[in-house]
N, C-alpha and C. Protein backbone atom coordinates (compact mmCIF):
# COMPACT_ATOMS: atom_id res chain seq x y z
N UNK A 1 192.84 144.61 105.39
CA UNK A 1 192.09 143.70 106.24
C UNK A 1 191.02 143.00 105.40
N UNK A 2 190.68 141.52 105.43
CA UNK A 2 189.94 141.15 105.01
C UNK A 2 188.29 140.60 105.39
N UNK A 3 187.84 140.42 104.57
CA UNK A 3 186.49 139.89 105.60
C UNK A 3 186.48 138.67 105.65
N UNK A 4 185.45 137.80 106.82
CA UNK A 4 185.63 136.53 107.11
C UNK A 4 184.42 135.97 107.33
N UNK A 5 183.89 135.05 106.74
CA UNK A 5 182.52 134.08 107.13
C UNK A 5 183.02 133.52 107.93
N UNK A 6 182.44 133.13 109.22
CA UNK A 6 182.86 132.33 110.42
C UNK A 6 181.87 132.61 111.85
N UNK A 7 182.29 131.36 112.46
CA UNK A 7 181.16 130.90 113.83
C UNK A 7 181.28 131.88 115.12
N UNK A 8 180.27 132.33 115.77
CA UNK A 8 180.70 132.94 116.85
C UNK A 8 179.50 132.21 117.63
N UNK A 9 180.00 131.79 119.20
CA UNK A 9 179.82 130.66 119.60
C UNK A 9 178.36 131.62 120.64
N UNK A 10 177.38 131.38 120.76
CA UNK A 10 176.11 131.68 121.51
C UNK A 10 175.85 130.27 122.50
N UNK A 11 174.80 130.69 122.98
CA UNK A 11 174.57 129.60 124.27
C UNK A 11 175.37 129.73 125.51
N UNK A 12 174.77 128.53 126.22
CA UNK A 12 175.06 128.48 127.69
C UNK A 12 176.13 127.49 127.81
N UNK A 13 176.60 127.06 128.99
CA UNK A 13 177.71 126.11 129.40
C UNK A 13 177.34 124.75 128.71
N UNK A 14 178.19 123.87 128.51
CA UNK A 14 177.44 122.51 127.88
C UNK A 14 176.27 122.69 126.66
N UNK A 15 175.88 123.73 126.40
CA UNK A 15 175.01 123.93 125.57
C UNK A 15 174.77 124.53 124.37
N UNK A 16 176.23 124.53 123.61
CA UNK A 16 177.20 125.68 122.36
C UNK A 16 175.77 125.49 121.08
N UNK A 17 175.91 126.69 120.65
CA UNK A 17 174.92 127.14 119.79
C UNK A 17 176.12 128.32 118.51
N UNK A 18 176.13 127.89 117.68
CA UNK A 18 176.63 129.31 116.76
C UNK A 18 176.08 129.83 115.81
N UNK A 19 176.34 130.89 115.58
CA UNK A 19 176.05 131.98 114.33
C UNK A 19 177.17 132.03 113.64
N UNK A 20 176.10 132.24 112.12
CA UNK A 20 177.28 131.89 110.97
C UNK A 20 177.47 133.99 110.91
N UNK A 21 178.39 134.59 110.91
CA UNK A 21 178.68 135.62 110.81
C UNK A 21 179.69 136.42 109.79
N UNK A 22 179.55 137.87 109.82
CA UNK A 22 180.99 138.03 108.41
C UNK A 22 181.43 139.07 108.86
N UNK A 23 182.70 138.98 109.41
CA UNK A 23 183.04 139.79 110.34
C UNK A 23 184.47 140.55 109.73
N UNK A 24 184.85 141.32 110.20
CA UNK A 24 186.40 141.95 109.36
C UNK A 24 187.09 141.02 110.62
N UNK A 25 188.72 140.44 109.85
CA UNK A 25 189.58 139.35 110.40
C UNK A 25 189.90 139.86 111.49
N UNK A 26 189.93 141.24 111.65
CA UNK A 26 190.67 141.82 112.90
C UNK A 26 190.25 141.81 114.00
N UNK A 27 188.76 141.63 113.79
CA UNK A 27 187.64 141.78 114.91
C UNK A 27 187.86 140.23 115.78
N UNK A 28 187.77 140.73 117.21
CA UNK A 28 188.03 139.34 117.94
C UNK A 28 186.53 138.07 117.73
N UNK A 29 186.79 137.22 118.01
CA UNK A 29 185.55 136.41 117.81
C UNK A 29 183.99 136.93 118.42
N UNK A 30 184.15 137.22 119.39
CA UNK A 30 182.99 137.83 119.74
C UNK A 30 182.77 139.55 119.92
N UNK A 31 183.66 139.82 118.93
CA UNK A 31 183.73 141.15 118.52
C UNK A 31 182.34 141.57 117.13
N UNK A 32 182.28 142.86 116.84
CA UNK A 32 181.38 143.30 115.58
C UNK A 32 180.97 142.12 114.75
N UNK A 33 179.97 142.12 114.29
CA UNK A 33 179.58 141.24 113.29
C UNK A 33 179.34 142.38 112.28
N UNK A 34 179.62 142.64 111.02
CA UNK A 34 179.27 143.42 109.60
C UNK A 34 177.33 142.82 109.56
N UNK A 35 177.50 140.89 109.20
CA UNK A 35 176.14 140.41 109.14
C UNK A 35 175.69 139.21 109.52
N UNK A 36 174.55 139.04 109.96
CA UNK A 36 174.50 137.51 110.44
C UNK A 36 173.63 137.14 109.35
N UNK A 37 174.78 135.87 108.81
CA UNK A 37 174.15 134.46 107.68
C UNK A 37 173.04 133.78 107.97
N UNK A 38 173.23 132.95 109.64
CA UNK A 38 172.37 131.92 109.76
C UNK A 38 172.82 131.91 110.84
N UNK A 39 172.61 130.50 111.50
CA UNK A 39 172.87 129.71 112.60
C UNK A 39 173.33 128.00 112.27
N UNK A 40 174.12 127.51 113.06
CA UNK A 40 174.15 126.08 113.69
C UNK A 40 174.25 126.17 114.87
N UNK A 41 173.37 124.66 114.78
CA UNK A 41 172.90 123.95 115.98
C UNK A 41 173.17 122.59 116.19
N UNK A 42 174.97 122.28 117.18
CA UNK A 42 175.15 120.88 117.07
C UNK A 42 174.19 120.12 117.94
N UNK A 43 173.88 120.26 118.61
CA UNK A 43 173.05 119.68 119.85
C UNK A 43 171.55 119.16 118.54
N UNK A 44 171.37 120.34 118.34
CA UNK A 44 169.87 119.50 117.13
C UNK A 44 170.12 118.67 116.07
N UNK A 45 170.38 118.04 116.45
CA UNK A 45 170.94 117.02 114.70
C UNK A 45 172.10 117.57 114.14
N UNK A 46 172.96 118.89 114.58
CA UNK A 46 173.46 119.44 113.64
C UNK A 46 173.12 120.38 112.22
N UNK A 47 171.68 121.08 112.72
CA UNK A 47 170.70 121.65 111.82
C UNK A 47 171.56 123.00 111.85
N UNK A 48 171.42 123.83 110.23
CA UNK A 48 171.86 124.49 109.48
C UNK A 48 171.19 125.45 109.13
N UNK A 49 171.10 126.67 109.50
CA UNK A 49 169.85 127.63 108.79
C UNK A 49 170.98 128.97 108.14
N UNK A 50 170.57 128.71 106.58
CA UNK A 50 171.63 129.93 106.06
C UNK A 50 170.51 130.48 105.15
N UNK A 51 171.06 132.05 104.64
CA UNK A 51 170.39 133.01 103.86
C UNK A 51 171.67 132.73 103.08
N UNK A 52 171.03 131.85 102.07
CA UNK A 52 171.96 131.25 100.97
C UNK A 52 172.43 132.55 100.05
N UNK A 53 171.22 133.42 99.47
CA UNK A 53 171.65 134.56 98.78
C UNK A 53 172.45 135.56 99.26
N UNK A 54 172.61 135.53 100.78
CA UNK A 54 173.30 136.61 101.05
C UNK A 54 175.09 136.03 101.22
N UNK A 55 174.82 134.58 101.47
CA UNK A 55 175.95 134.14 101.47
C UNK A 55 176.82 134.14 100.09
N UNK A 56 176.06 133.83 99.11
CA UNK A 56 176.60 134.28 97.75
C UNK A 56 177.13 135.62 97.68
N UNK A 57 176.09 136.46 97.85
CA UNK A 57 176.93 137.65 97.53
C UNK A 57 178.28 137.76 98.29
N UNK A 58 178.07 137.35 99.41
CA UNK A 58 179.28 137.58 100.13
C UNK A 58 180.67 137.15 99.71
N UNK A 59 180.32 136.25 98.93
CA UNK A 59 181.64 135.14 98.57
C UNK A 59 181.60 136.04 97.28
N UNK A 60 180.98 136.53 96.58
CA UNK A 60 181.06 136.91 95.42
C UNK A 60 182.13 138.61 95.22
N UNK A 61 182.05 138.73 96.48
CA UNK A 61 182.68 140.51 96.72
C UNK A 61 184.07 140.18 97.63
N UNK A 62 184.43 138.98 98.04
CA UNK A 62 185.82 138.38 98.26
C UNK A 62 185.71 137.96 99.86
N UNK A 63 184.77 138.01 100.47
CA UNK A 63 184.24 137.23 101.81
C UNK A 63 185.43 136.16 101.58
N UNK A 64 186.22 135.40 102.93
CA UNK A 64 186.66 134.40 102.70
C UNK A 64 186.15 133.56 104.09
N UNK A 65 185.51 132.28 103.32
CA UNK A 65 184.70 131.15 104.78
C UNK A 65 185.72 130.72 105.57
N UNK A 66 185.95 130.44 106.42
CA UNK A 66 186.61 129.67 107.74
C UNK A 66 186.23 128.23 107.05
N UNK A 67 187.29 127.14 107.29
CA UNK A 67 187.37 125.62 106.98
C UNK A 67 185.66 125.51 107.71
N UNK A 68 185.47 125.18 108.87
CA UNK A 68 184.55 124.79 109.42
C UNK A 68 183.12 125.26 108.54
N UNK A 69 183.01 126.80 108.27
CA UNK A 69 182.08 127.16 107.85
C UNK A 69 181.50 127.22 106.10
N UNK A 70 182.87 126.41 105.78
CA UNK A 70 182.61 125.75 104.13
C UNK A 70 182.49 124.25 104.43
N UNK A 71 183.03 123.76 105.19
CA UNK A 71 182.36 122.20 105.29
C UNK A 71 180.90 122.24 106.37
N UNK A 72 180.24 123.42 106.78
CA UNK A 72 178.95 122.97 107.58
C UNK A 72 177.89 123.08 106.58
N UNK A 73 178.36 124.20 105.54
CA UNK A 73 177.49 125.00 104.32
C UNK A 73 177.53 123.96 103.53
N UNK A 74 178.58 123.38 102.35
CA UNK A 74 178.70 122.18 101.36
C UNK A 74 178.14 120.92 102.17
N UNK A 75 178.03 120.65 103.76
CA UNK A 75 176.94 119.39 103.97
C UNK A 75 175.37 120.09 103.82
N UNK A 76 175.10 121.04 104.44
CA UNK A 76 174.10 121.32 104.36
C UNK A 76 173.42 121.38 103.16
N UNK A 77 174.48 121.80 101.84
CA UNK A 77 173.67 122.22 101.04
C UNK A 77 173.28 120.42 100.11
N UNK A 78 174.77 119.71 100.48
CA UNK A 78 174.68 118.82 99.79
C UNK A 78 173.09 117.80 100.68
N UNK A 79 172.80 117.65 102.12
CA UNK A 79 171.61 117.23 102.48
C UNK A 79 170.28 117.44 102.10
N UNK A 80 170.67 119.16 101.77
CA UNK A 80 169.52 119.75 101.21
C UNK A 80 169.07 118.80 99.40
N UNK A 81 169.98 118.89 99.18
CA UNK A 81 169.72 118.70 97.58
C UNK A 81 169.32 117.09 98.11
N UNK A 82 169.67 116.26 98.50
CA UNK A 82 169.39 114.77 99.05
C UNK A 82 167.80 114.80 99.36
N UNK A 83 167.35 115.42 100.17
CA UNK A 83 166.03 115.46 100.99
C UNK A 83 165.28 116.07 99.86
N UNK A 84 165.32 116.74 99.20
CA UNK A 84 163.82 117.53 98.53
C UNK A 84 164.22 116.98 96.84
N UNK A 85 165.01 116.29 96.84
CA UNK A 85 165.12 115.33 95.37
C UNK A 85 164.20 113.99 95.27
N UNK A 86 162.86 114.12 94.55
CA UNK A 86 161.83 113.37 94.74
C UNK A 86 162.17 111.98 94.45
N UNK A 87 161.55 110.66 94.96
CA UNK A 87 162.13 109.27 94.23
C UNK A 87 161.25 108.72 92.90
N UNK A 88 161.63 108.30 92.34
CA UNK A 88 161.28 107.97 90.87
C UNK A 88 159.63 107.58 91.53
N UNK A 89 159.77 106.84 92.52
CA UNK A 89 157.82 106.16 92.67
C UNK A 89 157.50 107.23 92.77
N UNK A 90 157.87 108.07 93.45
CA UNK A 90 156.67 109.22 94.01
C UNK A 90 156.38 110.27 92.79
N UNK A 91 157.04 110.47 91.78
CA UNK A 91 157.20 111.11 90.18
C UNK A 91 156.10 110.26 89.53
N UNK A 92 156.01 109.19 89.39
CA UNK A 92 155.53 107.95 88.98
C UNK A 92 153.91 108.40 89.71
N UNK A 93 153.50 108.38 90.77
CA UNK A 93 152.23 108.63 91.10
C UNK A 93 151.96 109.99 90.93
N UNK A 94 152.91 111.17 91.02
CA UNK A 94 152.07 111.87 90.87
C UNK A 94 151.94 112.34 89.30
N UNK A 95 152.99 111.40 88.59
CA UNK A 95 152.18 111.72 86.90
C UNK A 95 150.58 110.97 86.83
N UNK A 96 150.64 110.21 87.48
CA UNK A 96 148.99 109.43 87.32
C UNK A 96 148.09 110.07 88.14
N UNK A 97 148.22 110.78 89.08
CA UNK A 97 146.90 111.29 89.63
C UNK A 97 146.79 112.23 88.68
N UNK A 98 147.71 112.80 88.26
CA UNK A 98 147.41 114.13 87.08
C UNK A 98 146.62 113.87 86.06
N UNK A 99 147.06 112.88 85.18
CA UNK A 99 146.57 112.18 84.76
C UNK A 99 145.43 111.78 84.79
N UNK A 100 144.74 111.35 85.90
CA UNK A 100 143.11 110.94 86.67
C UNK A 100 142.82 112.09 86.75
N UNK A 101 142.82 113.14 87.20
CA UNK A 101 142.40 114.34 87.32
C UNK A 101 142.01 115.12 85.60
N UNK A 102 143.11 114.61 84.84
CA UNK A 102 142.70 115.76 84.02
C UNK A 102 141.43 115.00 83.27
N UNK A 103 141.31 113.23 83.00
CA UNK A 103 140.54 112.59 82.46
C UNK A 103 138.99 112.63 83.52
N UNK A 104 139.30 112.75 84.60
CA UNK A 104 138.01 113.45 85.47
C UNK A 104 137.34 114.94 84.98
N UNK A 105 137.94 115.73 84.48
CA UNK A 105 138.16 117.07 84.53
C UNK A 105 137.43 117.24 82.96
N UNK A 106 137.59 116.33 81.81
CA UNK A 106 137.31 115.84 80.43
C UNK A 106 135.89 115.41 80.56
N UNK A 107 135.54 114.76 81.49
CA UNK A 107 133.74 114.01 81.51
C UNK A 107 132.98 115.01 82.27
């Protein structure tokens, strides 16, 4: 039997919420969870909350993801890297306040 990263569906009617989970294949969907990863949330933007390290290990000891739950993880991670990748202006000012600061810091 193998193990499985995959969604088990939380929430109310009209209102689907899931957990990213790692469950043995045999187990029905809303059967045992081994561990809970994270969560998605389509209703919120489609927001993503994973314990990235634990998801590594998991994949690293032969975990295998569900389609869905390798394309929610590779957007997430790829948004992630998008959003907190600074733009050249904002690099650009904050080498010069440093800069002002340290020549403040000199007198």
């Amino acid at each position: 039997m193998s193990v499985r990263i995959r969604l088990t569906r939380m929430g109310n009617r009209n209102n689907p919420f899931y957990r990213i989970i790692v469950a043995n294949s045999a187990n029905a969907n809303k059967g045992k969870a081994i561990e809970f990863l994270g969560t998605y949330d389509p209703k919120g933007g489609g927001r993503t909350v994973l314990k990235k390290a634990r998801y590594d290990y998991w994949l690293s000891v032969g975990a295998i993801p569900s389609d869905t739950v390798r394309s929610l993880i590779d957007r997430a991670i790829e948004h992630a890297t998008t959003v907190t990748k600074p733009s050249k202006a904002t690099e650009e000012v904050a080498e010069e306040s440093a800069v002002e600061e340290t020549v403040a810091a000199a007198e």
